[in-house]
PDB file of N, CA and C in Angstrom:
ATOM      1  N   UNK A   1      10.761 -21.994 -13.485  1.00  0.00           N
ATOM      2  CA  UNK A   1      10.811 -21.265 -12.240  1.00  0.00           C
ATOM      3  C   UNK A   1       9.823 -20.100 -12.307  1.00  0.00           C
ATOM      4  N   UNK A   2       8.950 -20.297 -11.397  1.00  0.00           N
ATOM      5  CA  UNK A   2       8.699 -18.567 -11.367  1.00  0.00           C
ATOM      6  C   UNK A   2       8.919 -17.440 -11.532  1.00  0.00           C
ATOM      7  N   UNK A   3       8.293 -16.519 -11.640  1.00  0.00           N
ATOM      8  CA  UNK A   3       9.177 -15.209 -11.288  1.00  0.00           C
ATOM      9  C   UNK A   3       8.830 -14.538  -9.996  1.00  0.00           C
ATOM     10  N   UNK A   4       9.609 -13.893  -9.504  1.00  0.00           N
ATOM     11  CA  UNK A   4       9.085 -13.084  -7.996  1.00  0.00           C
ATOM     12  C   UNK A   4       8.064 -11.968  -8.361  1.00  0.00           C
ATOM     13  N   UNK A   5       7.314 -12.520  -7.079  1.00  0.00           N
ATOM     14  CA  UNK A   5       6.155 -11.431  -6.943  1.00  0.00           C
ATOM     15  C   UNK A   5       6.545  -9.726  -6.407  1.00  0.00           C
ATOM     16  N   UNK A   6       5.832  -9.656  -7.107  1.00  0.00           N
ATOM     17  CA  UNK A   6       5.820  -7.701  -6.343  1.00  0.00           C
ATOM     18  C   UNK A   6       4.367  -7.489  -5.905  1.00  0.00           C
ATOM     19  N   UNK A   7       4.365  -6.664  -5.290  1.00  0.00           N
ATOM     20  CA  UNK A   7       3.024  -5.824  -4.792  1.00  0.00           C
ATOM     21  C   UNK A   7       2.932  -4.808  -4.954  1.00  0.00           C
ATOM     22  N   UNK A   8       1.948  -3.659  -5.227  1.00  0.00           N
ATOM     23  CA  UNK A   8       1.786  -2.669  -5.634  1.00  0.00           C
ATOM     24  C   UNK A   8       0.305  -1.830  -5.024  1.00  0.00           C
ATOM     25  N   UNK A   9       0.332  -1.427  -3.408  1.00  0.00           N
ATOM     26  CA  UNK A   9      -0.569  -0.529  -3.419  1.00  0.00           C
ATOM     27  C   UNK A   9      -0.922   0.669  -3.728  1.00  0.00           C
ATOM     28  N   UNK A  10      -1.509   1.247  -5.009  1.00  0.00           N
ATOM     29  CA  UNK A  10      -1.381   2.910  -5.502  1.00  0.00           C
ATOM     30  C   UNK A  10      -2.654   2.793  -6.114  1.00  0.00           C
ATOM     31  N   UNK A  11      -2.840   4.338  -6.528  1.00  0.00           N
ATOM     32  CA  UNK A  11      -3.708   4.838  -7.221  1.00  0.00           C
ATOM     33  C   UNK A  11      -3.367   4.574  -9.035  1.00  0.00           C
ATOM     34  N   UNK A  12      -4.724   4.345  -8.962  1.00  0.00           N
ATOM     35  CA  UNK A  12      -4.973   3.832 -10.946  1.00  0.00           C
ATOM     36  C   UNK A  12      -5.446   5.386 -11.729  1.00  0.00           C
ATOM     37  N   UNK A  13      -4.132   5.764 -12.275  1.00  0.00           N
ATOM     38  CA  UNK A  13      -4.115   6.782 -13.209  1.00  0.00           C
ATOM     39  C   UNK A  13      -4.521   6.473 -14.219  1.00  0.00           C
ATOM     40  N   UNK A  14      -5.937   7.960 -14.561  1.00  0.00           N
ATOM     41  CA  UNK A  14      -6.236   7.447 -16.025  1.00  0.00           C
ATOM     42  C   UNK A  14      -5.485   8.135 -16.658  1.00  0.00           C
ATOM     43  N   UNK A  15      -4.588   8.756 -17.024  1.00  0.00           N
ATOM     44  CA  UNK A  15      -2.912   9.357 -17.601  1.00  0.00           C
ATOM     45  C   UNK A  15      -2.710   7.928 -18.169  1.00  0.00           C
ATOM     46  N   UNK A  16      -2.326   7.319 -16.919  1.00  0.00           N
ATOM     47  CA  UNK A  16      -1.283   5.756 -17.188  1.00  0.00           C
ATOM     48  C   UNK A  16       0.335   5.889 -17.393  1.00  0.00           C
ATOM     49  N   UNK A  17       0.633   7.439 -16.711  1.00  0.00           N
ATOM     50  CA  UNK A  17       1.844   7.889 -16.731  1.00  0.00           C
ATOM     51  C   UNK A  17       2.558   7.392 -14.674  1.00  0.00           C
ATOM     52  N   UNK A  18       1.515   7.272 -13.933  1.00  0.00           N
ATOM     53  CA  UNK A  18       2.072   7.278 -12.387  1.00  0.00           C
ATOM     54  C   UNK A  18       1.353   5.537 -12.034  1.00  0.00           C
ATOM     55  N   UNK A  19       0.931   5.863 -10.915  1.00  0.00           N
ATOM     56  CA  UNK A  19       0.649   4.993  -9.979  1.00  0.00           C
ATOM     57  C   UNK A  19       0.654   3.394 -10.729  1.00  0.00           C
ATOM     58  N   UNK A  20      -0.178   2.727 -10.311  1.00  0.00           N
ATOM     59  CA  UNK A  20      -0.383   1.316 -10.646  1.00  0.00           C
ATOM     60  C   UNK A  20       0.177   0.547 -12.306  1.00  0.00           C
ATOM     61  N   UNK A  21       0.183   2.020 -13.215  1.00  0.00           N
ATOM     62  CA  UNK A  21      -0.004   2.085 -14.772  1.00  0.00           C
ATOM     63  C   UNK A  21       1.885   1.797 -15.223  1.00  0.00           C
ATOM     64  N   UNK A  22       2.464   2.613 -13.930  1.00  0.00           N
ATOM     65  CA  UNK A  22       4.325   3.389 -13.731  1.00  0.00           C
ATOM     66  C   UNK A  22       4.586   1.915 -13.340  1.00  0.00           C
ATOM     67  N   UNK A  23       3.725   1.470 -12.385  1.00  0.00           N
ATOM     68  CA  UNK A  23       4.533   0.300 -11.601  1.00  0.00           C
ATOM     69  C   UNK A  23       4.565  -0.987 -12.221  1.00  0.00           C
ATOM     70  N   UNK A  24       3.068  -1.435 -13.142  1.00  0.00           N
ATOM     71  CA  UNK A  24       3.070  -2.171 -14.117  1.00  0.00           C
ATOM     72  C   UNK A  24       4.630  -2.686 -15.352  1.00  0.00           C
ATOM     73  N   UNK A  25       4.700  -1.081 -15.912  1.00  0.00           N
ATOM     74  CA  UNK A  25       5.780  -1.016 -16.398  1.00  0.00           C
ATOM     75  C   UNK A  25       7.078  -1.363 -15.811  1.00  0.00           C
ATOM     76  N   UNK A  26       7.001  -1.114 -14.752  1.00  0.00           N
ATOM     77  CA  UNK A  26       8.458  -1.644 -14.063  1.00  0.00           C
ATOM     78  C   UNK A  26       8.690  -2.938 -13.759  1.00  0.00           C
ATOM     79  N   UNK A  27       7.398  -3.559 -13.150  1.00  0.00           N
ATOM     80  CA  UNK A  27       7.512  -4.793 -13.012  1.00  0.00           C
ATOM     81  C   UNK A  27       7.972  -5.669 -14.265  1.00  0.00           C
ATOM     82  N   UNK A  28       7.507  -5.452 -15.583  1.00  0.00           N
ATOM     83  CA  UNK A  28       7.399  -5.893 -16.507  1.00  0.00           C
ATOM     84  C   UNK A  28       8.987  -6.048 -17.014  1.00  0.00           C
ATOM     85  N   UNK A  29       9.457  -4.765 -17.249  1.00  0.00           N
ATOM     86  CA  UNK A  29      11.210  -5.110 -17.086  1.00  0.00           C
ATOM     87  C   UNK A  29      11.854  -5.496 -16.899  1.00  0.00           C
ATOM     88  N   UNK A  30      11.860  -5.315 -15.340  1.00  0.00           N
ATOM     89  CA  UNK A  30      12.084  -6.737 -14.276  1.00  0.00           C
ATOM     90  C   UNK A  30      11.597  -8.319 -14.654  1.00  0.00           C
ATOM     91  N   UNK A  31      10.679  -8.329 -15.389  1.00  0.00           N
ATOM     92  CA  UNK A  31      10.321  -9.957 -15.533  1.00  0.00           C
ATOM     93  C   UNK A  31       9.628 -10.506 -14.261  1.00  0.00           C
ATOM     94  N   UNK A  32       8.858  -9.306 -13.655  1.00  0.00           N
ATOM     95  CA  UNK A  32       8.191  -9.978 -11.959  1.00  0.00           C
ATOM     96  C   UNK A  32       6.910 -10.002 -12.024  1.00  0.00           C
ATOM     97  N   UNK A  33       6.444 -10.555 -11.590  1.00  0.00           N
ATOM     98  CA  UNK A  33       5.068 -11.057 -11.536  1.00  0.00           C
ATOM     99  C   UNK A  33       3.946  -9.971 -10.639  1.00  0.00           C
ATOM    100  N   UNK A  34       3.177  -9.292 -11.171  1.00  0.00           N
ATOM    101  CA  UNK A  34       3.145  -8.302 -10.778  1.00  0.00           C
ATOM    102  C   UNK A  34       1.447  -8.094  -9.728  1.00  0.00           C
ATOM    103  N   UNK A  35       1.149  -7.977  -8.595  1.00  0.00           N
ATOM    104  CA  UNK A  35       0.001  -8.060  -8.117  1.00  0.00           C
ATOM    105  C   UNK A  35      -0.480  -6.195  -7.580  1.00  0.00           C
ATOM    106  N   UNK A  36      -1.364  -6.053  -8.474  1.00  0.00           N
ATOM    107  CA  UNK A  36      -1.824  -4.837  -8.529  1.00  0.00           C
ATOM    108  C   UNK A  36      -2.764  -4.446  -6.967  1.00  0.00           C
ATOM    109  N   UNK A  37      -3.013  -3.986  -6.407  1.00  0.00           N
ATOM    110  CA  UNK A  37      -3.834  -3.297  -5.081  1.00  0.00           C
ATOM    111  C   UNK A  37      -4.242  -1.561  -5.710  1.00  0.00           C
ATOM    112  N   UNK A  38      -5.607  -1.759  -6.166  1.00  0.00           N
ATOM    113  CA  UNK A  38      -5.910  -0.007  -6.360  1.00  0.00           C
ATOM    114  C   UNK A  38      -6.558   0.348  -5.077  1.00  0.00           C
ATOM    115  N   UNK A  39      -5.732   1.391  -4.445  1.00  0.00           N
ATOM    116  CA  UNK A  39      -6.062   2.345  -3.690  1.00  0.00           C
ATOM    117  C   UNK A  39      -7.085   3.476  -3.657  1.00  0.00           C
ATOM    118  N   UNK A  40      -6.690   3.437  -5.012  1.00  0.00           N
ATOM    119  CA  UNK A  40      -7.793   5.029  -5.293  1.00  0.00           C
ATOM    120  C   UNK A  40      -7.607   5.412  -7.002  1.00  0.00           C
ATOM    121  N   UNK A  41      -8.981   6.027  -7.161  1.00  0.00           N
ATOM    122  CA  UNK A  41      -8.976   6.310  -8.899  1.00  0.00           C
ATOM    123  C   UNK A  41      -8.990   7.541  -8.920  1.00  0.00           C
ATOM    124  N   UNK A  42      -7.641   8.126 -10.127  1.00  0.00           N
ATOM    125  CA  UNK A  42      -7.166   9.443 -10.427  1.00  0.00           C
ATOM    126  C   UNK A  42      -7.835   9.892 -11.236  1.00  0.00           C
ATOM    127  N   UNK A  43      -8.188  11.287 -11.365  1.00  0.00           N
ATOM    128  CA  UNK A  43      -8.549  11.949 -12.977  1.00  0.00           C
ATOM    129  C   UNK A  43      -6.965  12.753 -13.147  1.00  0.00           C
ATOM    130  N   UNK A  44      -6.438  12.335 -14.251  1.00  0.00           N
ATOM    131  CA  UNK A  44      -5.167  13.445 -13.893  1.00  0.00           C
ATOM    132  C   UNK A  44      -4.136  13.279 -15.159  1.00  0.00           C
ATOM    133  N   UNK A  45      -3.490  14.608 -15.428  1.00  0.00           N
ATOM    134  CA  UNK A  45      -2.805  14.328 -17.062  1.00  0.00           C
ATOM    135  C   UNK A  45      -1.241  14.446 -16.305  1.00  0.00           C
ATOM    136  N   UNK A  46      -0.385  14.798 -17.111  1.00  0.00           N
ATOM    137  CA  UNK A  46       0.682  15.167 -17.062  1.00  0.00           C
ATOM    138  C   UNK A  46       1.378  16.646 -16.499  1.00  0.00           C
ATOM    139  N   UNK A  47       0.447  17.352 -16.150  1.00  0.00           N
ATOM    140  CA  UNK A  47       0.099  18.876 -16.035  1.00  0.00           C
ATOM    141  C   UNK A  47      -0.628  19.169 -14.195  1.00  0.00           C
ATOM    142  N   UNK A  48      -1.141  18.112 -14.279  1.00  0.00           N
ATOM    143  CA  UNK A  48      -2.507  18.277 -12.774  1.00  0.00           C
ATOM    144  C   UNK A  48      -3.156  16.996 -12.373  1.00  0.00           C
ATOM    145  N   UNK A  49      -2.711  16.979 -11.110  1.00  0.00           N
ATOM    146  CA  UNK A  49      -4.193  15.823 -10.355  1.00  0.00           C
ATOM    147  C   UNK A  49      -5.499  16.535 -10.404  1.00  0.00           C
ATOM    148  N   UNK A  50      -6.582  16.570 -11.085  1.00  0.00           N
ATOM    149  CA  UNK A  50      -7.683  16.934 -11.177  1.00  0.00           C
ATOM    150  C   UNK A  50      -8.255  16.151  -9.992  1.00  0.00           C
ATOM    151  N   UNK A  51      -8.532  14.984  -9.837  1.00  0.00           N
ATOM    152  CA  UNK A  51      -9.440  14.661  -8.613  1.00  0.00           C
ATOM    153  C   UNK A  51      -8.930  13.146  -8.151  1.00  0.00           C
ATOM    154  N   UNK A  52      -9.116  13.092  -7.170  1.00  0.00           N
ATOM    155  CA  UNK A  52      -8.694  11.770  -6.148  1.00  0.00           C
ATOM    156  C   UNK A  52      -9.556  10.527  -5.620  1.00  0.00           C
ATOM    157  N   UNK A  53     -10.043   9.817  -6.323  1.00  0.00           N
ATOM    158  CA  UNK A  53     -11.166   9.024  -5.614  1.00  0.00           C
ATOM    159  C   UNK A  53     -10.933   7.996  -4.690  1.00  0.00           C
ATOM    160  N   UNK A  54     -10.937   8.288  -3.631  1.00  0.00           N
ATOM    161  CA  UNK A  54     -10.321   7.045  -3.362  1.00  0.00           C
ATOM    162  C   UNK A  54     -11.296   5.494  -2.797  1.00  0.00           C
ATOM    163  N   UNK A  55     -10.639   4.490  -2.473  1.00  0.00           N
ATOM    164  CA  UNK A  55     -11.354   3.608  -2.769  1.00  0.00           C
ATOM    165  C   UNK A  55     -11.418   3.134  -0.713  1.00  0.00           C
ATOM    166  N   UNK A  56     -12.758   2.670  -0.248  1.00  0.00           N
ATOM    167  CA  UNK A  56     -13.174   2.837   1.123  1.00  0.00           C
ATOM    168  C   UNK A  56     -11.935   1.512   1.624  1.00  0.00           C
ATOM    169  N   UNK A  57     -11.331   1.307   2.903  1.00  0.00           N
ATOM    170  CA  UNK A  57     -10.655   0.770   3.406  1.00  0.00           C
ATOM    171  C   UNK A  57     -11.392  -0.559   3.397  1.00  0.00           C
ATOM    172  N   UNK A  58     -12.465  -0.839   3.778  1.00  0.00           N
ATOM    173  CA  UNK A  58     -13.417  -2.258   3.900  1.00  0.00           C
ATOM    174  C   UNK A  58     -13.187  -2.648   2.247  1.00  0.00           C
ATOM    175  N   UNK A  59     -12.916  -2.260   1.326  1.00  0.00           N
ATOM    176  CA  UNK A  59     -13.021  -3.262  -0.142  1.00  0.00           C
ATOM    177  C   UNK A  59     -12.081  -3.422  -0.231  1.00  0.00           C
ATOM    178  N   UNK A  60     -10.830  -2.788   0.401  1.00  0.00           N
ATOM    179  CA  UNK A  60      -9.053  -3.107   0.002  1.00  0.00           C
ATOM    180  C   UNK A  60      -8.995  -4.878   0.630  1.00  0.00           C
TER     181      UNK A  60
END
């Protein structure tokens, strides 16, 4: 059997503590099959979002 899909539109933390990196992990728990959508690329620790890149609506 498969496993169920998830979707995930967020931002790709280079931390790897939030967005796409957080949701990865969860899916994985779950046992779900996991389809990533990056929104936008973070610079950012545990402390601060340093900067937001985000990614133009025409490549989503």
């Amino acid at each position: 059997m498969k496993p169920p899909v998830i979707w995930s539109i967020a931002g790709l933390d280079s931390g790897g503590g939030a967005g796409l990196s957080a949701d990865q992990r969860a899916a994985d728990a779950f046992e779900l099959h996991f389809c990533p959508v990056s929104a936008a690329l973070t610079a950012q620790n545990s402390a601060a979002v340093e900067a937001v890149f985000p990614v133009p609506p025409e490549q989503l």
